[in-house]
PDB file of N, CA and C in Angstrom:
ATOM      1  N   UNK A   1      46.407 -32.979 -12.501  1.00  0.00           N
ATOM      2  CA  UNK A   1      47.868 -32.830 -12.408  1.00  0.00           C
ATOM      3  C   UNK A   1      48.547 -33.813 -13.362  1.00  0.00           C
ATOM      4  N   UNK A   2      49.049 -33.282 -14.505  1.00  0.00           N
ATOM      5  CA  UNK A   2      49.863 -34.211 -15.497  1.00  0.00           C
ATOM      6  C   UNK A   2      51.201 -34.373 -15.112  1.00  0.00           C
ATOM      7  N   UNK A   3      52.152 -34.880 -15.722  1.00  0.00           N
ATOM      8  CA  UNK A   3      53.325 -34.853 -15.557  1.00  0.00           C
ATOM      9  C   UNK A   3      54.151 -33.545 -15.596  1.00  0.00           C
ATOM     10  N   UNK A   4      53.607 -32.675 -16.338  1.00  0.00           N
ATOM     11  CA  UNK A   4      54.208 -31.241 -16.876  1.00  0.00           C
ATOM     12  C   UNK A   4      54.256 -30.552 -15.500  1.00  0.00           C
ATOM     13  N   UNK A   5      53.226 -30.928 -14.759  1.00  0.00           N
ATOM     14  CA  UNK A   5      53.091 -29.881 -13.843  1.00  0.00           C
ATOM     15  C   UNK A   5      53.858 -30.552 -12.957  1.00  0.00           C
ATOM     16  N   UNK A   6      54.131 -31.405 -12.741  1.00  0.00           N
ATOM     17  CA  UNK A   6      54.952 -31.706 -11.553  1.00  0.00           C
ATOM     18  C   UNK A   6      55.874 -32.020 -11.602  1.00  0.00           C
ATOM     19  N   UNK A   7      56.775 -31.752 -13.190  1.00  0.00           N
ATOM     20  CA  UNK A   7      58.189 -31.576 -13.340  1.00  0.00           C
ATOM     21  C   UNK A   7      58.292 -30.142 -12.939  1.00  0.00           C
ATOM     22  N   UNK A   8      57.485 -28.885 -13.215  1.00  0.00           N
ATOM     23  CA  UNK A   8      57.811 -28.072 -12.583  1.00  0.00           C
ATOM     24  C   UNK A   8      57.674 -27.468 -10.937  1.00  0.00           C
ATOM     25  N   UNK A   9      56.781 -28.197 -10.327  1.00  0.00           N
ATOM     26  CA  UNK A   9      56.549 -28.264  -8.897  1.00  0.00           C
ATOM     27  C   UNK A   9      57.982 -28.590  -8.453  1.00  0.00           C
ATOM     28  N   UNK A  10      58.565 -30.017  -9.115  1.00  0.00           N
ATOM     29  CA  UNK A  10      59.926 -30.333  -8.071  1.00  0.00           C
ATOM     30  C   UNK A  10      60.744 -29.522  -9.017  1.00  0.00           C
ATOM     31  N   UNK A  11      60.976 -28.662  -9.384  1.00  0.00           N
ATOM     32  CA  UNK A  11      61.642 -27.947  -9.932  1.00  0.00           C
ATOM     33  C   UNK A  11      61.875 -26.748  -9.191  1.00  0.00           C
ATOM     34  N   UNK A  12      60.694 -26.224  -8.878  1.00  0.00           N
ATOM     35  CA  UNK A  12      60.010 -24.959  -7.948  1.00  0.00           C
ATOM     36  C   UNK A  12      60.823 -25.399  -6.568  1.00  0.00           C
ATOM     37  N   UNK A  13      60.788 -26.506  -5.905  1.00  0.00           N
ATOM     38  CA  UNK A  13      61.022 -26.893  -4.587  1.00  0.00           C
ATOM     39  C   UNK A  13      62.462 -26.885  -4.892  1.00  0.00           C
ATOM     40  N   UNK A  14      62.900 -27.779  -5.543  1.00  0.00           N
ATOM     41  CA  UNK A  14      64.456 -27.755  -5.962  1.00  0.00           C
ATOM     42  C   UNK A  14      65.075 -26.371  -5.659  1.00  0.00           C
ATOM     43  N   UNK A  15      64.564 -24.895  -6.527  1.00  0.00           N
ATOM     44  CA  UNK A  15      65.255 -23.572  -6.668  1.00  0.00           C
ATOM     45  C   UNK A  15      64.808 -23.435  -5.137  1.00  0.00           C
ATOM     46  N   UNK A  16      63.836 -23.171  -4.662  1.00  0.00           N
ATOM     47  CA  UNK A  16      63.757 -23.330  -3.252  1.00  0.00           C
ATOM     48  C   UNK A  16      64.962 -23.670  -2.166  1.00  0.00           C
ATOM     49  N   UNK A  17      64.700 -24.772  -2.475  1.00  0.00           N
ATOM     50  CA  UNK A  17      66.219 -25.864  -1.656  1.00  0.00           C
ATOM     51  C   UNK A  17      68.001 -24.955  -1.934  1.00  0.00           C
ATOM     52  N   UNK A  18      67.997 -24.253  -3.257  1.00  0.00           N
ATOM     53  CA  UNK A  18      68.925 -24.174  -3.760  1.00  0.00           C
ATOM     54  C   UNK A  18      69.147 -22.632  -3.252  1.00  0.00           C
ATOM     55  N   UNK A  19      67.837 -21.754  -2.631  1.00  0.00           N
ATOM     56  CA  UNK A  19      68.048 -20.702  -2.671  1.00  0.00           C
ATOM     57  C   UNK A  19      68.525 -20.443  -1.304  1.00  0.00           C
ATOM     58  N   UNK A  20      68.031 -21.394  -0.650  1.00  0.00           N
ATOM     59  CA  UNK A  20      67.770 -21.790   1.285  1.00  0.00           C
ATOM     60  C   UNK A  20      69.893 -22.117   1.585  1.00  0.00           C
ATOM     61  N   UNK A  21      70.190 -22.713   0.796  1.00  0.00           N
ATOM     62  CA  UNK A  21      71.492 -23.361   1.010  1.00  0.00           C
ATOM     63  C   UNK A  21      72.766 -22.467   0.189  1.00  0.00           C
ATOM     64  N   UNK A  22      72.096 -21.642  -0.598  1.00  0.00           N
ATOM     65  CA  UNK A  22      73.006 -20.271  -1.116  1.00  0.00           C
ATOM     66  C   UNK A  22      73.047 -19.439   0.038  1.00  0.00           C
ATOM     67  N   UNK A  23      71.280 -18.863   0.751  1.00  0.00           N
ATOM     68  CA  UNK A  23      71.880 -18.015   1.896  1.00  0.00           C
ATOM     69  C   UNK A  23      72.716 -18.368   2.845  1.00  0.00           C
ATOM     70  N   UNK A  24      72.631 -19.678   3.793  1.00  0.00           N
ATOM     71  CA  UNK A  24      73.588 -20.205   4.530  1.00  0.00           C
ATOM     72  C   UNK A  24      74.804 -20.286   4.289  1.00  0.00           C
ATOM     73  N   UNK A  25      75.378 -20.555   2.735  1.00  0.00           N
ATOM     74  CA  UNK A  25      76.575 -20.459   2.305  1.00  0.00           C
ATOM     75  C   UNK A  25      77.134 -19.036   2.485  1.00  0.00           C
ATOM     76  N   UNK A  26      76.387 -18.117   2.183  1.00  0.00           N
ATOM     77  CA  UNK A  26      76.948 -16.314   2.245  1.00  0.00           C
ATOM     78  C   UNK A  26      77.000 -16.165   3.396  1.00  0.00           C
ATOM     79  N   UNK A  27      75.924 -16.770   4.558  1.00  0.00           N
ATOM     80  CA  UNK A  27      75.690 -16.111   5.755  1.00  0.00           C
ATOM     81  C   UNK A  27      77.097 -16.933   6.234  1.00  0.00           C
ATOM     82  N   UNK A  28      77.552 -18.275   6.185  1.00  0.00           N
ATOM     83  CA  UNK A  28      78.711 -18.945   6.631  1.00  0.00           C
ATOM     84  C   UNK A  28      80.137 -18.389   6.069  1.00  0.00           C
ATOM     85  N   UNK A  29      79.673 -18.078   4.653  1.00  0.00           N
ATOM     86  CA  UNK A  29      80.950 -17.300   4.240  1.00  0.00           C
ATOM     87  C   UNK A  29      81.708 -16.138   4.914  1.00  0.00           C
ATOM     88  N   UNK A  30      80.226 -15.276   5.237  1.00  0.00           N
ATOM     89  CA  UNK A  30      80.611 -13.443   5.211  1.00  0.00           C
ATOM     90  C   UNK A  30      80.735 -13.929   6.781  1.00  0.00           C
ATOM     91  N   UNK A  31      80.942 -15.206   7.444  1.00  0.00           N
ATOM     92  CA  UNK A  31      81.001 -14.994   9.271  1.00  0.00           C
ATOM     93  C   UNK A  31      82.619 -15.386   9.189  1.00  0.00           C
ATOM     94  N   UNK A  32      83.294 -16.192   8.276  1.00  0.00           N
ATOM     95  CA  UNK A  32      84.655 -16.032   8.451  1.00  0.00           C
ATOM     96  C   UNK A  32      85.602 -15.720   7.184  1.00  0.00           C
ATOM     97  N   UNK A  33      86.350 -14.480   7.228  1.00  0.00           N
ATOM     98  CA  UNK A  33      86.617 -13.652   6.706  1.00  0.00           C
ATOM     99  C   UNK A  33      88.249 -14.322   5.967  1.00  0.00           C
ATOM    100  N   UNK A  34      87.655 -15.350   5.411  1.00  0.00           N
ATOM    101  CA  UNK A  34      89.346 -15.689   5.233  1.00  0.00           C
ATOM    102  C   UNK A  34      88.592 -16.225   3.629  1.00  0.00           C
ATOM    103  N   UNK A  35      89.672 -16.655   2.658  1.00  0.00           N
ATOM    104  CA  UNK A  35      89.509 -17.080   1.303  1.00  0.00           C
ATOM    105  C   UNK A  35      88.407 -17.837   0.525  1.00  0.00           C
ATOM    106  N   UNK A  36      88.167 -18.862   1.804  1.00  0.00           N
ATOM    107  CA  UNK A  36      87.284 -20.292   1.681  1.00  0.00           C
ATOM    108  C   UNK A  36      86.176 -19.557   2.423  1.00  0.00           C
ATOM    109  N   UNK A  37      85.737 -18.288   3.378  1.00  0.00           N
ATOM    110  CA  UNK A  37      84.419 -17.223   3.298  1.00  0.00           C
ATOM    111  C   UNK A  37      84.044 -16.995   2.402  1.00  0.00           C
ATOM    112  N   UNK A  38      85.429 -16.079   1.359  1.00  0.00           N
ATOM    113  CA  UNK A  38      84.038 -15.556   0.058  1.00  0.00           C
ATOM    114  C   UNK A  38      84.273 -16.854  -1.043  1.00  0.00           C
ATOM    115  N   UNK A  39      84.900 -17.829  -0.895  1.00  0.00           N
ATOM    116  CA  UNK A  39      84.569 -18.754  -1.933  1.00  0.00           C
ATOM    117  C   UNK A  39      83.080 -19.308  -1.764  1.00  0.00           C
ATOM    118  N   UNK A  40      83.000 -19.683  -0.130  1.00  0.00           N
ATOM    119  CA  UNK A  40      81.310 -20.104   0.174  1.00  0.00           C
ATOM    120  C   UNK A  40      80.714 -18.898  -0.183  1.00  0.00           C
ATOM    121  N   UNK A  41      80.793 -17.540  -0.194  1.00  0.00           N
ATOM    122  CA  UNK A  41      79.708 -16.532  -0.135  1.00  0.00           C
ATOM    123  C   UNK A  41      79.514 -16.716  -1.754  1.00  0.00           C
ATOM    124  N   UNK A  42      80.664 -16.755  -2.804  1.00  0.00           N
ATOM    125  CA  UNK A  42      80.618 -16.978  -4.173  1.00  0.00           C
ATOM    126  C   UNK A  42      79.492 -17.849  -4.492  1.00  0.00           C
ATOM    127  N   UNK A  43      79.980 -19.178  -3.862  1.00  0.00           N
ATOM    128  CA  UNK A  43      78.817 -20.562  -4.275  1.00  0.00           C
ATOM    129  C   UNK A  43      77.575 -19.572  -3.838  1.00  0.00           C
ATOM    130  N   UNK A  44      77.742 -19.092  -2.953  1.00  0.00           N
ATOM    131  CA  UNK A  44      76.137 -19.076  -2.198  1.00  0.00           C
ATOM    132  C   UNK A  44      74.909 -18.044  -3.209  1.00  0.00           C
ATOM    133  N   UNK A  45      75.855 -17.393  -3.443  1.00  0.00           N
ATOM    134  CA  UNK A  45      75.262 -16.205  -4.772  1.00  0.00           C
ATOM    135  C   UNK A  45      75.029 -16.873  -5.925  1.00  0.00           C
ATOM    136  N   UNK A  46      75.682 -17.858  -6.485  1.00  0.00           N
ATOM    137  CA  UNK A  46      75.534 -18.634  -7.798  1.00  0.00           C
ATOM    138  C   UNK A  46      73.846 -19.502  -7.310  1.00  0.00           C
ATOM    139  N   UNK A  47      73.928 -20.386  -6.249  1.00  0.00           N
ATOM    140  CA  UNK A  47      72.690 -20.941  -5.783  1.00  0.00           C
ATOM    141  C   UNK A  47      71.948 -20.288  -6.101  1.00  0.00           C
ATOM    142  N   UNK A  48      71.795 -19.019  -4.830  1.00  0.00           N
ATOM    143  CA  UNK A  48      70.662 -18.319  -4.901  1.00  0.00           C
ATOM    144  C   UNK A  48      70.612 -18.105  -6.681  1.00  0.00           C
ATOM    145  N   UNK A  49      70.838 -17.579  -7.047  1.00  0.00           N
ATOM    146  CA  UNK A  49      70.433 -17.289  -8.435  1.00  0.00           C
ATOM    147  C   UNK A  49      70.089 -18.681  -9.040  1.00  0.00           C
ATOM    148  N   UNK A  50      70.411 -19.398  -9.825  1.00  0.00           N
ATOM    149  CA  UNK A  50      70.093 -21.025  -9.919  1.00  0.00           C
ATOM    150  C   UNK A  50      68.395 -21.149  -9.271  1.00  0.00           C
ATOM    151  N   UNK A  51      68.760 -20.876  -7.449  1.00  0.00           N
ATOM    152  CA  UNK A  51      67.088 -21.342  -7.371  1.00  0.00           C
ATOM    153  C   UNK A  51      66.515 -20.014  -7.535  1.00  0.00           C
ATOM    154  N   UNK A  52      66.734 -19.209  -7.672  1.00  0.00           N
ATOM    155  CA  UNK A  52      65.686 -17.896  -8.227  1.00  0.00           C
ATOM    156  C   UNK A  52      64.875 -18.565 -10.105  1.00  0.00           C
ATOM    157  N   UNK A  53      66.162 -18.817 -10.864  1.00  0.00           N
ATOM    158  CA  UNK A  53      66.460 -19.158 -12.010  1.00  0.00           C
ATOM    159  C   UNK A  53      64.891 -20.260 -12.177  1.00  0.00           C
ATOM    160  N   UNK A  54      65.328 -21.389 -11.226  1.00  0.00           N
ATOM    161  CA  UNK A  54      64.565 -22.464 -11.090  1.00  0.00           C
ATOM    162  C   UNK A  54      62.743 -22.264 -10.832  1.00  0.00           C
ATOM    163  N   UNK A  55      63.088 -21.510  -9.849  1.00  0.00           N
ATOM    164  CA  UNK A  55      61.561 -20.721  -9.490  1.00  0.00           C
ATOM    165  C   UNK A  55      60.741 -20.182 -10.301  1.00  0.00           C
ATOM    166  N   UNK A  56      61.959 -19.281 -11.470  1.00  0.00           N
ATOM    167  CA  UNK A  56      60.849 -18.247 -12.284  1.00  0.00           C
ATOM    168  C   UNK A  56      60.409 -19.315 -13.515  1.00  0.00           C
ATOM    169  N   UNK A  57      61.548 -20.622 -14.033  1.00  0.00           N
ATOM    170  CA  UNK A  57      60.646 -21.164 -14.652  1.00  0.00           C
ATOM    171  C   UNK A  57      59.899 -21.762 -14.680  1.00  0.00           C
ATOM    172  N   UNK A  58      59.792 -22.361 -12.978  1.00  0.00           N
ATOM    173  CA  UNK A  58      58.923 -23.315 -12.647  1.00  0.00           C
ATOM    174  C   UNK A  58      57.230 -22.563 -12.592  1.00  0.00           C
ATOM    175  N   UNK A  59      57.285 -21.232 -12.526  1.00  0.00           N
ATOM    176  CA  UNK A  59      55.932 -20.587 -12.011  1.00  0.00           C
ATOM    177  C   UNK A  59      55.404 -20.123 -13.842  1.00  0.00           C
ATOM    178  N   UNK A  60      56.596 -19.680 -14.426  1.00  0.00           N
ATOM    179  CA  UNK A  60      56.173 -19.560 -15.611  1.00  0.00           C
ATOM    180  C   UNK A  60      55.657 -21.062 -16.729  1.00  0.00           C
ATOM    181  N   UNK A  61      56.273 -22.118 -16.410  1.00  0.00           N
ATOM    182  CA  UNK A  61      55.707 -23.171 -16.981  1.00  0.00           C
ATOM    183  C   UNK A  61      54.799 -23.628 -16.400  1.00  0.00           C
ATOM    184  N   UNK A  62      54.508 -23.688 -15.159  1.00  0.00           N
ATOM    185  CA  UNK A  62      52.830 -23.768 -14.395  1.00  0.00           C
ATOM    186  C   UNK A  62      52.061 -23.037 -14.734  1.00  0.00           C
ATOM    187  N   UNK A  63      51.997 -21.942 -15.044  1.00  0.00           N
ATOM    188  CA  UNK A  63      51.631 -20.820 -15.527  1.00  0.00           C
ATOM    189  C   UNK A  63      50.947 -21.186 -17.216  1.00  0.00           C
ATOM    190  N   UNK A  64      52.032 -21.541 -17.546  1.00  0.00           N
ATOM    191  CA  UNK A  64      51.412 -22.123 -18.983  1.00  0.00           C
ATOM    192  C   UNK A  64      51.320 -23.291 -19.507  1.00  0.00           C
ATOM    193  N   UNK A  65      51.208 -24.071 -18.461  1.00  0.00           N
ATOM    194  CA  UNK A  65      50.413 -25.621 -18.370  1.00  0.00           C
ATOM    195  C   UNK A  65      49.241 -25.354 -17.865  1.00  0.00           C
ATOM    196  N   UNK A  66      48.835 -24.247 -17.475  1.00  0.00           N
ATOM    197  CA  UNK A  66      47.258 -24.020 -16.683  1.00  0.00           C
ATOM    198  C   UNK A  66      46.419 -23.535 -17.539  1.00  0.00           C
ATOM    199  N   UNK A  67      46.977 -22.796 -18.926  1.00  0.00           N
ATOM    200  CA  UNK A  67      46.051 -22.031 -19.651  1.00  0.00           C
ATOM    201  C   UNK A  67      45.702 -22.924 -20.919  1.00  0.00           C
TER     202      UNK A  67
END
């Protein structure tokens, strides 16, 4: 395990973290139906994407730190 790989491990966990706290934001948003709902449901969609974002490069640069 070099350094490469475990900038992308906490990277991986990070989009993780980021994807976990986007759904709660939508799920908190879409439960009250007023301005500051879809502003949280907004954030919460930007997260999720971010840790999706985070994930695919973290598996793709593990991916090619392994070969």
């Amino acid at each position: 395990m070099n350094m490469h790989a475990w900038a992308f491990i906490t990277l991986g966990l990070l989009g993780l973290c980021l994807m976990v706290v986007g759904i709660y934001q939508i799920v908190a948003g879409l439960t009250n139906f007023i301005a500051l709902g879809f502003l949280n449901a907004g954030f919460g969609l930007i997260a999720v994407a971010v840790g999706i974002a985070f994930l695919m490069v973290a598996v793709n640069g593990g991916a090619a730190g392994r070969r």
